[in-house]
PDB file of N, CA and C in Angstrom:
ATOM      1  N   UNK A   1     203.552 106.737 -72.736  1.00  0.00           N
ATOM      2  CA  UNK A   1     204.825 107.341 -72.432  1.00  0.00           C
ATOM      3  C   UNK A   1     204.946 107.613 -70.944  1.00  0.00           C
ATOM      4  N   UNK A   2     204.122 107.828 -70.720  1.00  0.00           N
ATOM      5  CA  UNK A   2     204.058 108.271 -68.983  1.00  0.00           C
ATOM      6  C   UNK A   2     204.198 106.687 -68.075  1.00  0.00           C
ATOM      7  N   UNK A   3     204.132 105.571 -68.689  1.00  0.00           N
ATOM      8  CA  UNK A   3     204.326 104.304 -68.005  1.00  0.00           C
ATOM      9  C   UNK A   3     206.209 104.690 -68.333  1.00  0.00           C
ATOM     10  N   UNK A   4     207.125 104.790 -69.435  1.00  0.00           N
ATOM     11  CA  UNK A   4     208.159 105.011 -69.823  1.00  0.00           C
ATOM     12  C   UNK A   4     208.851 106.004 -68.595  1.00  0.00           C
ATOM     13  N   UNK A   5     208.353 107.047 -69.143  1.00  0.00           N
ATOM     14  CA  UNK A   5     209.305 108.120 -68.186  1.00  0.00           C
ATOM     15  C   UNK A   5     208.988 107.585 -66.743  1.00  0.00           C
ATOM     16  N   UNK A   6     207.854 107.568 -66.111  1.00  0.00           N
ATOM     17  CA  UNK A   6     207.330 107.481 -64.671  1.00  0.00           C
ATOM     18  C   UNK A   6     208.232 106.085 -64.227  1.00  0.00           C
ATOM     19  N   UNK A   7     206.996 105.132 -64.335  1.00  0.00           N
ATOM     20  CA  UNK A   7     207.762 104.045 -63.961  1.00  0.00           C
ATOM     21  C   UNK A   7     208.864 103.438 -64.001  1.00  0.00           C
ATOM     22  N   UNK A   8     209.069 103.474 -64.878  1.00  0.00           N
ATOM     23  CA  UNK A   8     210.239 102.615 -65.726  1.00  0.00           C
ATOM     24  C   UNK A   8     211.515 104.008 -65.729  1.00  0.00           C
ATOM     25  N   UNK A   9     211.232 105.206 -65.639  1.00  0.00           N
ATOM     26  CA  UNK A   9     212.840 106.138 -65.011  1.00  0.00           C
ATOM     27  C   UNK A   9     213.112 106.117 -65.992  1.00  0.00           C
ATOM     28  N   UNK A  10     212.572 105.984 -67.513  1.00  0.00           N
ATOM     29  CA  UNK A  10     213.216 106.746 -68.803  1.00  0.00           C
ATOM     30  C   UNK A  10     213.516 107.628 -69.063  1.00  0.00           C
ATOM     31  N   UNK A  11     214.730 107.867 -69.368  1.00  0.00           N
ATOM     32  CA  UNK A  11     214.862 109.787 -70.128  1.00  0.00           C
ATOM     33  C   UNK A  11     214.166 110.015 -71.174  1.00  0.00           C
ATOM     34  N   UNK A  12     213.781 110.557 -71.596  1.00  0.00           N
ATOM     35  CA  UNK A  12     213.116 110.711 -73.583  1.00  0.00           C
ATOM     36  C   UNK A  12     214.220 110.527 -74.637  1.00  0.00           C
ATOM     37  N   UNK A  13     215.647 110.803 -74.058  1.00  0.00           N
ATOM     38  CA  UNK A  13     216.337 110.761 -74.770  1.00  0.00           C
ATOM     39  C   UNK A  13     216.742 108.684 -75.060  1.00  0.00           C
ATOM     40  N   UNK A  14     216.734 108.476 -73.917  1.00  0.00           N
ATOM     41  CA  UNK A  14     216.753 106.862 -73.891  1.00  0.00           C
ATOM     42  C   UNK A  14     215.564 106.405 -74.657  1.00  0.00           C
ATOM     43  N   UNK A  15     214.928 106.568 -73.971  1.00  0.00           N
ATOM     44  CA  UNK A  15     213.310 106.111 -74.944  1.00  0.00           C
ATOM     45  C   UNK A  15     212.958 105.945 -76.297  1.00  0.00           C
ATOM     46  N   UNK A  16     213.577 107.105 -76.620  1.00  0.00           N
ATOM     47  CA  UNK A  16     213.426 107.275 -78.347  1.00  0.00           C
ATOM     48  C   UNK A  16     214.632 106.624 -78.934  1.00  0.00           C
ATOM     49  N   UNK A  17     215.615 106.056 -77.907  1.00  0.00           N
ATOM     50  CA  UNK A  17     216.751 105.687 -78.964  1.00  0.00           C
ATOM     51  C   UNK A  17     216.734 104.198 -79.053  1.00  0.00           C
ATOM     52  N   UNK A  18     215.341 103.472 -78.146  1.00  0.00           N
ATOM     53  CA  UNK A  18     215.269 102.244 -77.881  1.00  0.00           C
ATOM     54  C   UNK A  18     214.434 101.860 -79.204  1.00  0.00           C
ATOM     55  N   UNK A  19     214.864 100.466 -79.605  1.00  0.00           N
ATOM     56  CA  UNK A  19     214.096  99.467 -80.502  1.00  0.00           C
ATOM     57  C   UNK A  19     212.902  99.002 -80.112  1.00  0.00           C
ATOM     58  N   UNK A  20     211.826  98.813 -80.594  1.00  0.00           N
ATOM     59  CA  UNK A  20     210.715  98.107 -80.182  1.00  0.00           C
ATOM     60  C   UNK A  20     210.549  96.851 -79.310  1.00  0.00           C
ATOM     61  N   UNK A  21     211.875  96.125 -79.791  1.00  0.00           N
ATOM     62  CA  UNK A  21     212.447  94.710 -79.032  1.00  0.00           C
ATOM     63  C   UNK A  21     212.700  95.168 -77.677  1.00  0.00           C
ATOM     64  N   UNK A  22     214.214  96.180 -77.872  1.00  0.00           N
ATOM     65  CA  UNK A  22     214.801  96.663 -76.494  1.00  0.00           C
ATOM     66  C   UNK A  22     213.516  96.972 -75.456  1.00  0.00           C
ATOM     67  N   UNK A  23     212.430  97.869 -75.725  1.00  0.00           N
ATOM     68  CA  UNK A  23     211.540  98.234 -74.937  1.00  0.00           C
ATOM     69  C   UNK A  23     210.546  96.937 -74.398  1.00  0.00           C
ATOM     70  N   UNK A  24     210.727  95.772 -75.263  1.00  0.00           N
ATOM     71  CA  UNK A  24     209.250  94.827 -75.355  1.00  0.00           C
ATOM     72  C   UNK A  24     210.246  94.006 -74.085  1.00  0.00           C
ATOM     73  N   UNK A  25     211.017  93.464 -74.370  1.00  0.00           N
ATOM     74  CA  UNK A  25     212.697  92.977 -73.195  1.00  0.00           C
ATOM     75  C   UNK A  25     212.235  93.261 -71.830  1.00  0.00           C
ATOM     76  N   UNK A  26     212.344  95.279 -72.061  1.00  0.00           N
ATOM     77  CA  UNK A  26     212.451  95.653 -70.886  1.00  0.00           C
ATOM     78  C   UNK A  26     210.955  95.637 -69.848  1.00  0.00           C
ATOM     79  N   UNK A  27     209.841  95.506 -70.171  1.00  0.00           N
ATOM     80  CA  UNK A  27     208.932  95.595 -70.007  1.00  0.00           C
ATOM     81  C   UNK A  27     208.814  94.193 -69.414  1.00  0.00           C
ATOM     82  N   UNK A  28     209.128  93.309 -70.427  1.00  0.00           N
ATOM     83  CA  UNK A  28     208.958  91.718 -69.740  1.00  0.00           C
ATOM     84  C   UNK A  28     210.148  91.671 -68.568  1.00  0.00           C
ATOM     85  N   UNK A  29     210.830  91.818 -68.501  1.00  0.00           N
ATOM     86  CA  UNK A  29     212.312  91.688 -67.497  1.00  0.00           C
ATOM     87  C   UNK A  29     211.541  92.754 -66.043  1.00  0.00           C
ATOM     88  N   UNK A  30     210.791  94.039 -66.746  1.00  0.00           N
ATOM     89  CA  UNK A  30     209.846  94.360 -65.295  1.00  0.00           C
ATOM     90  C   UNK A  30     208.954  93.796 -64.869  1.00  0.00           C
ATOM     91  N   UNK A  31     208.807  93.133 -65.225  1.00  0.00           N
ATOM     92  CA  UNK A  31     207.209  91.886 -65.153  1.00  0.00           C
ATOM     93  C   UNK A  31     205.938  92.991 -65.455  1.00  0.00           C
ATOM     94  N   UNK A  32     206.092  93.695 -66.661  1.00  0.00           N
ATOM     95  CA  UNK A  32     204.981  94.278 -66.591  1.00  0.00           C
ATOM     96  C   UNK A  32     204.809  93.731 -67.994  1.00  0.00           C
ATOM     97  N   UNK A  33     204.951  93.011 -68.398  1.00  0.00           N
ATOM     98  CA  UNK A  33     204.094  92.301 -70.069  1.00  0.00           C
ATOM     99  C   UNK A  33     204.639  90.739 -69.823  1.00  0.00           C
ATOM    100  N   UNK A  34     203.956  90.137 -70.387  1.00  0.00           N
ATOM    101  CA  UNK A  34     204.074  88.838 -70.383  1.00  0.00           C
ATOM    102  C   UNK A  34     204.753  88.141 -71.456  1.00  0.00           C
ATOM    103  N   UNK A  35     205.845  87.674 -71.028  1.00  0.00           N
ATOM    104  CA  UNK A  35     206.813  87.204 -72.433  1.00  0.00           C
ATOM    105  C   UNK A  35     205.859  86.440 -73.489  1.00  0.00           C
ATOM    106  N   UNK A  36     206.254  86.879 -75.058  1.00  0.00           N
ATOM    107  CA  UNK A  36     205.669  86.395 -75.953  1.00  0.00           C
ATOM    108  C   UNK A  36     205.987  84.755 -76.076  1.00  0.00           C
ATOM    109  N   UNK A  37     207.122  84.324 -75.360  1.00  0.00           N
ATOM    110  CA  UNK A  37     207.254  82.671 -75.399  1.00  0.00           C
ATOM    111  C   UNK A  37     207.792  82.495 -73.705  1.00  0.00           C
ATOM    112  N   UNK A  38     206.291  81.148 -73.329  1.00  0.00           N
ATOM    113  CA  UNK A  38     206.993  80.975 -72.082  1.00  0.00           C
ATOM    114  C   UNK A  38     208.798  80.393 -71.857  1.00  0.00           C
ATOM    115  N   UNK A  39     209.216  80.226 -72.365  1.00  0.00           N
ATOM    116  CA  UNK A  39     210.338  79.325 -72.717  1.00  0.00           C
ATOM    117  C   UNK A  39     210.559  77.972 -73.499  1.00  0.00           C
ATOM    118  N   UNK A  40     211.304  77.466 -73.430  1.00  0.00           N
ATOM    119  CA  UNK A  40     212.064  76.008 -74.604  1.00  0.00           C
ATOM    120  C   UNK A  40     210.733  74.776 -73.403  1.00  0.00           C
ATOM    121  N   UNK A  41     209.969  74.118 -74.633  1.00  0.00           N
ATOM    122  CA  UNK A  41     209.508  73.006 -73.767  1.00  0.00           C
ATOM    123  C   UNK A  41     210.692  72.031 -73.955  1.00  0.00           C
ATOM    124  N   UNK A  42     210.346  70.714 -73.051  1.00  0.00           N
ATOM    125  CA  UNK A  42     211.123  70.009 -72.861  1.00  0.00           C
ATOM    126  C   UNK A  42     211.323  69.509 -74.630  1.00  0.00           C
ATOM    127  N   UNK A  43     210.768  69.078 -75.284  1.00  0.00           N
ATOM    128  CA  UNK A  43     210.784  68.790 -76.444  1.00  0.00           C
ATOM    129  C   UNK A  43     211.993  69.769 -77.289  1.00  0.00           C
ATOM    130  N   UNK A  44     211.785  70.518 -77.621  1.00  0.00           N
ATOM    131  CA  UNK A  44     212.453  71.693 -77.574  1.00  0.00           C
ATOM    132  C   UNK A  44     213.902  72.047 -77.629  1.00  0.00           C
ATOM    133  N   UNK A  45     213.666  71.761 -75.880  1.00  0.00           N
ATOM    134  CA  UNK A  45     215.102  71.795 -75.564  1.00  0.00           C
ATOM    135  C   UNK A  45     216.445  70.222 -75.709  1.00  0.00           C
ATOM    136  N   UNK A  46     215.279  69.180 -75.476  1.00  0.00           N
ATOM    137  CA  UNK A  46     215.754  67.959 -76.871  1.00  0.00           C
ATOM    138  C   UNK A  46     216.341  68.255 -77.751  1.00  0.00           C
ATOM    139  N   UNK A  47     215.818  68.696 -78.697  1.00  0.00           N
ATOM    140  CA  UNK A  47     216.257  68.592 -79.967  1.00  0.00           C
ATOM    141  C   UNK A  47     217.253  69.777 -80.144  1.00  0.00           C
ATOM    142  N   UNK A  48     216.905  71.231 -78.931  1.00  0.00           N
ATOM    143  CA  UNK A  48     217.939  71.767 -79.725  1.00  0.00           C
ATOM    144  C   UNK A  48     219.475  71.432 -79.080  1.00  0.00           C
ATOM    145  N   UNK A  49     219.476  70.429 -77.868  1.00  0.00           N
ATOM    146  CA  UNK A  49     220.597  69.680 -77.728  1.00  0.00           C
ATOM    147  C   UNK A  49     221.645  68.674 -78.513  1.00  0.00           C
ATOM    148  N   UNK A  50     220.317  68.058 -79.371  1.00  0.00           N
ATOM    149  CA  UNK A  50     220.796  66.987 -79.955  1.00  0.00           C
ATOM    150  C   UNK A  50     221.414  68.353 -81.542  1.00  0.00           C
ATOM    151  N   UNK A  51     221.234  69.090 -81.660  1.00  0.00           N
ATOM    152  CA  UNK A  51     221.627  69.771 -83.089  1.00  0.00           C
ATOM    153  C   UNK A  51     222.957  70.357 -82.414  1.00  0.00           C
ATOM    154  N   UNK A  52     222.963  70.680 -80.803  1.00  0.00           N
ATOM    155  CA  UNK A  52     224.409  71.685 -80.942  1.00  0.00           C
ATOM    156  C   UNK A  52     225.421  69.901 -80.423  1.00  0.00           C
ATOM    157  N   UNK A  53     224.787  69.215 -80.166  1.00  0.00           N
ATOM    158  CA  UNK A  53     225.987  67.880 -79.449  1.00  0.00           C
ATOM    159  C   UNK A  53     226.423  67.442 -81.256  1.00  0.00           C
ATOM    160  N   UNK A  54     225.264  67.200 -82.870  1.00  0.00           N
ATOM    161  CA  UNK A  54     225.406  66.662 -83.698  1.00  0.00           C
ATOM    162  C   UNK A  54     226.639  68.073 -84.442  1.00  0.00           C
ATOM    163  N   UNK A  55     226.602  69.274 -84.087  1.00  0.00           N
ATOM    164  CA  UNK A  55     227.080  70.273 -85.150  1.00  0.00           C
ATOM    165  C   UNK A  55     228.769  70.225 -84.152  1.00  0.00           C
ATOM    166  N   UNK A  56     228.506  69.905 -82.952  1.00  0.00           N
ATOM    167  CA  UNK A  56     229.826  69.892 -82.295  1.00  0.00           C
ATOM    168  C   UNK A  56     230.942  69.143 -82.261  1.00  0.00           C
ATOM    169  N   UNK A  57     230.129  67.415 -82.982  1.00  0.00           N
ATOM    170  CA  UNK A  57     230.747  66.451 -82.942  1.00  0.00           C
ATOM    171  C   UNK A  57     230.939  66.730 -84.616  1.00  0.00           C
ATOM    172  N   UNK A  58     230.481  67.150 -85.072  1.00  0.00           N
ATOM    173  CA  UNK A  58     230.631  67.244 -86.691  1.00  0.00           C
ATOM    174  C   UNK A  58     232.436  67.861 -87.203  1.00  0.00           C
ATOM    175  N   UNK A  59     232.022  69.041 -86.532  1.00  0.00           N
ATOM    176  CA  UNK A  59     232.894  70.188 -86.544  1.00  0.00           C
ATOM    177  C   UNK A  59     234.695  69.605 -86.625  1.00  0.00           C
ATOM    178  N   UNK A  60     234.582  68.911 -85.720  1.00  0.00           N
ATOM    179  CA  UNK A  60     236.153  68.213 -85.027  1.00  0.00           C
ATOM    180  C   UNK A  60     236.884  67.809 -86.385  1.00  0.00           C
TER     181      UNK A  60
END
């Protein structure tokens, strides 16, 4: 908690009203934890192109 209030300028009242996510976010966005996924590999980001170009052209 003292990384919360100190560093990071939490109120207690903020703190306690945050989600486990919201806090895990904020921690990575301070660079003080290391995101659980480095990002989309190229592979990845392939395919999830080809699903929004196939659901977009579908749609019409």
């Amino acid at each position: 908690m003292a990384l919360a209030f100190g560093r990071l300028g939490l109120t207690p009242v903020v703190f306690w009203a945050m989600t486990p996510g919201e806090f895990t976010a904020l921690l990575e966005g301070r660079g003080l934890l290391a995101p659980a996924h480095g990002g989309l590999s190229r592979e990845e980001l392939e395919a999830l192109a080809g699903l929004l170009g196939e659901s977009a052209s579908g749609s019409c």
